[in-house]
N, C-alpha and C. Protein backbone atom coordinates (compact mmCIF):
# COMPACT_ATOMS: atom_id res chain seq x y z
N UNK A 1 10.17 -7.02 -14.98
CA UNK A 1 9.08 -6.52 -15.78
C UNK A 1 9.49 -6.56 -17.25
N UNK A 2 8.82 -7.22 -17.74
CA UNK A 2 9.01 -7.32 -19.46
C UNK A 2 8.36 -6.16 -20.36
N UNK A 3 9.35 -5.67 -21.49
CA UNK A 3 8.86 -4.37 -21.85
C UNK A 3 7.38 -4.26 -22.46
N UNK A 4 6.61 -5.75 -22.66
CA UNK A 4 4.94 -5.66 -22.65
C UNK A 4 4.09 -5.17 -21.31
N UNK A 5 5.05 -5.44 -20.52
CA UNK A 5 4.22 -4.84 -18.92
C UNK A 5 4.47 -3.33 -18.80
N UNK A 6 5.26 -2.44 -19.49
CA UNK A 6 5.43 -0.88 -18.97
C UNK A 6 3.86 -0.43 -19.58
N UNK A 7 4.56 0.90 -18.75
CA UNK A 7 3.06 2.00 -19.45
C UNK A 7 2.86 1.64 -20.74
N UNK A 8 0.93 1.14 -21.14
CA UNK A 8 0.98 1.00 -22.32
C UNK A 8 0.60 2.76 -22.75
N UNK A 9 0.87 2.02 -24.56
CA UNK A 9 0.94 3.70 -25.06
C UNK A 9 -0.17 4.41 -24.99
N UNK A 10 -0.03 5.99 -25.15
CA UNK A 10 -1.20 6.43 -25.08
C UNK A 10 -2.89 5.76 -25.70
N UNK A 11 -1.94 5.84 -26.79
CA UNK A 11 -3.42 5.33 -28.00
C UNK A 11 -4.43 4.40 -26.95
N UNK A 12 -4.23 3.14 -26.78
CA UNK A 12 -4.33 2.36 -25.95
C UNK A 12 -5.27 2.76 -24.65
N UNK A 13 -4.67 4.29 -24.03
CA UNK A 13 -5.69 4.70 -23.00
C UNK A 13 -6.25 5.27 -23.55
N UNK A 14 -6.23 5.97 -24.64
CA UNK A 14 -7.52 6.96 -25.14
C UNK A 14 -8.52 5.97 -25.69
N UNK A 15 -8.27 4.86 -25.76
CA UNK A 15 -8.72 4.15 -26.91
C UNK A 15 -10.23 3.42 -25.61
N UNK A 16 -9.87 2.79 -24.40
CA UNK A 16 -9.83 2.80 -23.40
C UNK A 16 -11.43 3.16 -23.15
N UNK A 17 -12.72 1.99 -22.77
CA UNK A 17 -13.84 2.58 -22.77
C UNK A 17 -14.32 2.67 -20.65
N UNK A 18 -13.18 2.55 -20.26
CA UNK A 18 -13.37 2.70 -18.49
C UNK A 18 -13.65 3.93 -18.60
N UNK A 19 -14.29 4.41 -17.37
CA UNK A 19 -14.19 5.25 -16.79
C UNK A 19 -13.11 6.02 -16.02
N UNK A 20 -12.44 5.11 -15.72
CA UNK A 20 -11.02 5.91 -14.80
C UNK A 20 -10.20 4.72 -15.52
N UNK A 21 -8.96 5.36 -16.43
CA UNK A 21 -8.02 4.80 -17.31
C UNK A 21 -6.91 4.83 -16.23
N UNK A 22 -5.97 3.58 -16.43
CA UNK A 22 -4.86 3.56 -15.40
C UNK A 22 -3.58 3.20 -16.77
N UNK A 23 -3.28 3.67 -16.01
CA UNK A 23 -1.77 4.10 -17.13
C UNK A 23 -0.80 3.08 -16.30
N UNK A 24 -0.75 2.68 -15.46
CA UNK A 24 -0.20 1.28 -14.58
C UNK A 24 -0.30 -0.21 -15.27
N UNK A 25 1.22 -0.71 -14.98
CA UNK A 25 0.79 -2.26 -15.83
C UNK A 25 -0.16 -2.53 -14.95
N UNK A 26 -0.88 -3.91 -15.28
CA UNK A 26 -2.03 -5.18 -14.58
C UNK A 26 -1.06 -6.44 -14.52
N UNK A 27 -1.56 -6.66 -13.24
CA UNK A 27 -1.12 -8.29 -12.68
C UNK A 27 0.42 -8.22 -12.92
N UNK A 28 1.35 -7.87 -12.10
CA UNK A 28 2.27 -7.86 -11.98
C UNK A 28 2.54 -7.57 -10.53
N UNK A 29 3.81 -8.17 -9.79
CA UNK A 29 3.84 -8.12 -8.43
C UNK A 29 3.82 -6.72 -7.72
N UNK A 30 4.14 -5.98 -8.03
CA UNK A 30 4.05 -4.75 -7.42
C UNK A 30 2.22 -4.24 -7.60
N UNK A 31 1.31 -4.88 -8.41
CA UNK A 31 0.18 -4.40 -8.39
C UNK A 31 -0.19 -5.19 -7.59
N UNK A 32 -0.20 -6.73 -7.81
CA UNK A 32 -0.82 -7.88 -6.48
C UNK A 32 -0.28 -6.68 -5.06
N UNK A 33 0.87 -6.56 -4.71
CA UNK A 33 1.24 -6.18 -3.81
C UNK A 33 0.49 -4.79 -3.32
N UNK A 34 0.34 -4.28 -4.34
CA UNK A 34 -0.25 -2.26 -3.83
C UNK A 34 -1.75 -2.95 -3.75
N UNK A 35 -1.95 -3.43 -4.26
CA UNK A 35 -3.45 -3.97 -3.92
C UNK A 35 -3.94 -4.94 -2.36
N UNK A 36 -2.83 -5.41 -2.02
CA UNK A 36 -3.07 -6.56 -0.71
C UNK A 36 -3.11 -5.81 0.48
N UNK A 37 -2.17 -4.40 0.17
CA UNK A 37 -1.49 -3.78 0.76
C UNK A 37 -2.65 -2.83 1.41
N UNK A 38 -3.41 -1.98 0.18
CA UNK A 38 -4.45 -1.17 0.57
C UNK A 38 -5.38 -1.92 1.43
N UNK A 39 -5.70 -2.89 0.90
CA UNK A 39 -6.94 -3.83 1.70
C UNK A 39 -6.60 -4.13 3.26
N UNK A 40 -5.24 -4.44 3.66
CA UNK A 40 -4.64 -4.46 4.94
C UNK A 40 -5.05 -2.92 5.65
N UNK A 41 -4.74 -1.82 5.07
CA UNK A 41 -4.74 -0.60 5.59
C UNK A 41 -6.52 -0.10 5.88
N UNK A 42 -7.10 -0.65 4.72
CA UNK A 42 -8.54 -0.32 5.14
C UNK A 42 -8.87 -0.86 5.83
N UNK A 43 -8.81 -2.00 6.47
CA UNK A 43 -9.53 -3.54 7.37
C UNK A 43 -8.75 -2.39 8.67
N UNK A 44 -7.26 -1.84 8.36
CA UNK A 44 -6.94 -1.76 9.84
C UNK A 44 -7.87 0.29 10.12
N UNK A 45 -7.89 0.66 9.12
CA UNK A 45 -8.49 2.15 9.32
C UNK A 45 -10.14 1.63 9.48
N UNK A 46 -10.85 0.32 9.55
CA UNK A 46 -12.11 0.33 9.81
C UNK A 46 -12.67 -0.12 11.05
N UNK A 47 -11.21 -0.53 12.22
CA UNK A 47 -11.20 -0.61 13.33
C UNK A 47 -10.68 0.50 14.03
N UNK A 48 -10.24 1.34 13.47
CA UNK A 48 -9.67 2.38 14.41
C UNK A 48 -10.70 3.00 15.15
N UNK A 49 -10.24 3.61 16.71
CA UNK A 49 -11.16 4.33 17.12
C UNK A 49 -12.23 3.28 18.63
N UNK A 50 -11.87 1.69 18.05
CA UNK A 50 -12.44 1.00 18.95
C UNK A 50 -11.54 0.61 19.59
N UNK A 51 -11.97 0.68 20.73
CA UNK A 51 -11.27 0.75 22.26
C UNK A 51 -10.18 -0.66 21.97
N UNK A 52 -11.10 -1.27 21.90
CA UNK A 52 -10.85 -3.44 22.09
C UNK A 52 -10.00 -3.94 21.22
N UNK A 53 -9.96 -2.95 19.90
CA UNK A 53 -9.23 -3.39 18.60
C UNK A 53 -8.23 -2.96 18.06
N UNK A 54 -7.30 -1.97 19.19
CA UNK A 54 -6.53 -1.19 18.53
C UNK A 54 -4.99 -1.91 18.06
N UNK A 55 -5.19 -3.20 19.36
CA UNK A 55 -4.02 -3.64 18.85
C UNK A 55 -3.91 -5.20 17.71
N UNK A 56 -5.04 -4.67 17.18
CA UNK A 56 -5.68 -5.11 16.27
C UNK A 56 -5.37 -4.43 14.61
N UNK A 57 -5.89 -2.91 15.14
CA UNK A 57 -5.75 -1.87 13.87
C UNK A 57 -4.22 -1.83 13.97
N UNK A 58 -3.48 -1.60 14.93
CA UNK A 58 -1.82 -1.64 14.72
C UNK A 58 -0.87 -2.35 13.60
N UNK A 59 -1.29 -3.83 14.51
CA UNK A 59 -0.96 -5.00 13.46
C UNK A 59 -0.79 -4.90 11.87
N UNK A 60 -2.17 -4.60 11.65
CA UNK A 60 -2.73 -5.03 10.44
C UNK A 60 -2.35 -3.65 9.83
N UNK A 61 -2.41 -2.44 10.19
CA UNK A 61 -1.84 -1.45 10.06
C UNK A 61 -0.59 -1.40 9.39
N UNK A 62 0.44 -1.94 10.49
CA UNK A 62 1.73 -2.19 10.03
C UNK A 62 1.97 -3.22 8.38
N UNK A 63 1.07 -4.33 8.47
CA UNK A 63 1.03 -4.97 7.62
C UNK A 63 1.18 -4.03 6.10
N UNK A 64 0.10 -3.07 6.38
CA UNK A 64 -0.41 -2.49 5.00
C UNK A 64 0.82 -1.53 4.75
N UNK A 65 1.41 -0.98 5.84
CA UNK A 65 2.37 -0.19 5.25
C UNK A 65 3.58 -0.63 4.72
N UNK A 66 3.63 -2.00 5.39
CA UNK A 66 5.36 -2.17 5.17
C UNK A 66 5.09 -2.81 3.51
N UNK A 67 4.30 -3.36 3.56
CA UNK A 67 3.50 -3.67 1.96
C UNK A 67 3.67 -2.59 0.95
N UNK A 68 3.11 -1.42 1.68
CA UNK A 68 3.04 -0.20 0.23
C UNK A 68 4.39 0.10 0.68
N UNK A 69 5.66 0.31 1.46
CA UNK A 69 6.96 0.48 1.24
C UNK A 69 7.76 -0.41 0.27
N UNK A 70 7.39 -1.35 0.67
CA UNK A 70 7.77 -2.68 -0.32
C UNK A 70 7.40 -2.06 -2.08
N UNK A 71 6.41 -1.62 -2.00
CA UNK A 71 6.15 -1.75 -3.84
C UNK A 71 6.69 0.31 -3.69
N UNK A 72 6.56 1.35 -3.05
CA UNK A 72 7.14 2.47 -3.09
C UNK A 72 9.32 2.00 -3.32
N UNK A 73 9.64 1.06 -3.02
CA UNK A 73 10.73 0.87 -3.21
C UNK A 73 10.99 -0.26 -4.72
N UNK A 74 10.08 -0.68 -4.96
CA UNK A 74 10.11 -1.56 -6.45
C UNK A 74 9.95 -0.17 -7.44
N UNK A 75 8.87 0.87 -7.34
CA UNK A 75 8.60 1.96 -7.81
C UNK A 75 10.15 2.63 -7.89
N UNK A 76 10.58 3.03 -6.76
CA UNK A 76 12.31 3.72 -6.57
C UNK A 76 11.04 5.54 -6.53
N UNK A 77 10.51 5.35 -5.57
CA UNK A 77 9.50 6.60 -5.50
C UNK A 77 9.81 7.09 -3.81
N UNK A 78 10.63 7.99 -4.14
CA UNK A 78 10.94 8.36 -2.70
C UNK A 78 9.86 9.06 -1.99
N UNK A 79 9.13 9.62 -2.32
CA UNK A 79 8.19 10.47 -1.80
C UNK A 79 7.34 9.30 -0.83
N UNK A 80 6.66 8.30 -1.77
CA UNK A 80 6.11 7.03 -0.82
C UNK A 80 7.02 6.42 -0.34
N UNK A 81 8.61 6.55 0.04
CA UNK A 81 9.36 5.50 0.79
C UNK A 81 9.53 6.44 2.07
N UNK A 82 9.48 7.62 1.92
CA UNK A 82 9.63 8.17 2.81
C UNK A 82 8.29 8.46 4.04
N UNK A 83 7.26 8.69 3.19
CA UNK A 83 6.13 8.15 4.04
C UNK A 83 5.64 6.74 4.80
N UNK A 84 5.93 5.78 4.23
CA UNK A 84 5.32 3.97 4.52
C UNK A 84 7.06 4.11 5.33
N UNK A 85 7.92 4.72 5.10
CA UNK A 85 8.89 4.82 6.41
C UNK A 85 8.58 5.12 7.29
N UNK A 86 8.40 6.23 7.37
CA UNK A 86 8.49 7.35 8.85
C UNK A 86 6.92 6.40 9.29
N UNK A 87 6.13 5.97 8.42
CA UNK A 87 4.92 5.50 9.10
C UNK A 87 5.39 4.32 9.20
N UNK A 88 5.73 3.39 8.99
CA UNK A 88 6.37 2.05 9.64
C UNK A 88 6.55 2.24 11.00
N UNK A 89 7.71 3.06 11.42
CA UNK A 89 8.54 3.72 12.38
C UNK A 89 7.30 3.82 13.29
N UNK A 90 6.53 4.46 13.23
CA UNK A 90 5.35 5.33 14.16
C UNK A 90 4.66 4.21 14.67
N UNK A 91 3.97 3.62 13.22
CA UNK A 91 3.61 2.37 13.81
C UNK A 91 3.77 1.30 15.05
N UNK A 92 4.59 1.17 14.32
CA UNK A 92 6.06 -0.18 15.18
C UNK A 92 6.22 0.51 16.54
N UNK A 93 6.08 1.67 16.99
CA UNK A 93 6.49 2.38 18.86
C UNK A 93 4.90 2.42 19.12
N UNK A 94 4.02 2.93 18.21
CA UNK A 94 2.75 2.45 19.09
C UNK A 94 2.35 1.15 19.23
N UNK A 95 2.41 -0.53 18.64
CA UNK A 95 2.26 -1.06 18.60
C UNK A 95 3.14 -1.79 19.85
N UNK A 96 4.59 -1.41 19.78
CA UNK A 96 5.26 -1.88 21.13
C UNK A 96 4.78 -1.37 22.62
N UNK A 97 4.41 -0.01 22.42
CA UNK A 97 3.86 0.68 23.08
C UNK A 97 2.52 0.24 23.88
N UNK A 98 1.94 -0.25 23.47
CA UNK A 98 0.70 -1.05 23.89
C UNK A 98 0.79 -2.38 23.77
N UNK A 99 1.85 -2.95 23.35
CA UNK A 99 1.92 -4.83 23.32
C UNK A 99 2.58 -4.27 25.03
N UNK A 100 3.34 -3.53 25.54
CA UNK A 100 4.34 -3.18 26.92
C UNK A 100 3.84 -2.60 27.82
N UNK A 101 2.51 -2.30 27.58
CA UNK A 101 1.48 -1.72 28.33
C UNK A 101 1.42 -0.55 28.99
């Protein structure tokens, strides 16, 4: 990350005519990534619940988390490594769990 990609300065967000100001660089791999990442997790939280698709929502599930661990560890944010962990983990035994029948 080049020091034009950190938090820009305040001025900049106040200055800022959005509605919801993000204090986060743009287009940089950890944003491609938290972004691919969410979209995996919603596609798999918009199958949950159906009988036919779960090992469907698993999959894709897993996808989204090991994704947001991936950028919670570019971050060095333990709080999200420790969650997209322990949920990896959970994941990964229900997913074997039902690939083993």
């Amino acid at each position: 990350m080049s020091p034009k990609d950190e938090i820009p300065p305040m001025e900049e967000i106040a200055n800022s005519k959005r509605w919801f100001k993000s204090a986060t660089p743009k287009h940089t791999l950890d944003w491609y990534v938290k972004w691919v990442a969410s979209i995996f997790l919603l596609l798999g939280m918009s199958v949950r619940g159906i009988d036919e698709f779960v090992q469907y929502d698993l999959t894709i599930s897993v996808i989204g988390v090991t994704l947001w661990l991936w950028v919670s560890l570019l971050w060095r944010d333990r709080a999200l490594i420790l969650v997209n962990s322990v949920g990896l983990l959970l994941l990964l035994r229900n997913l074997l769990q039902t690939l083993t029948g």
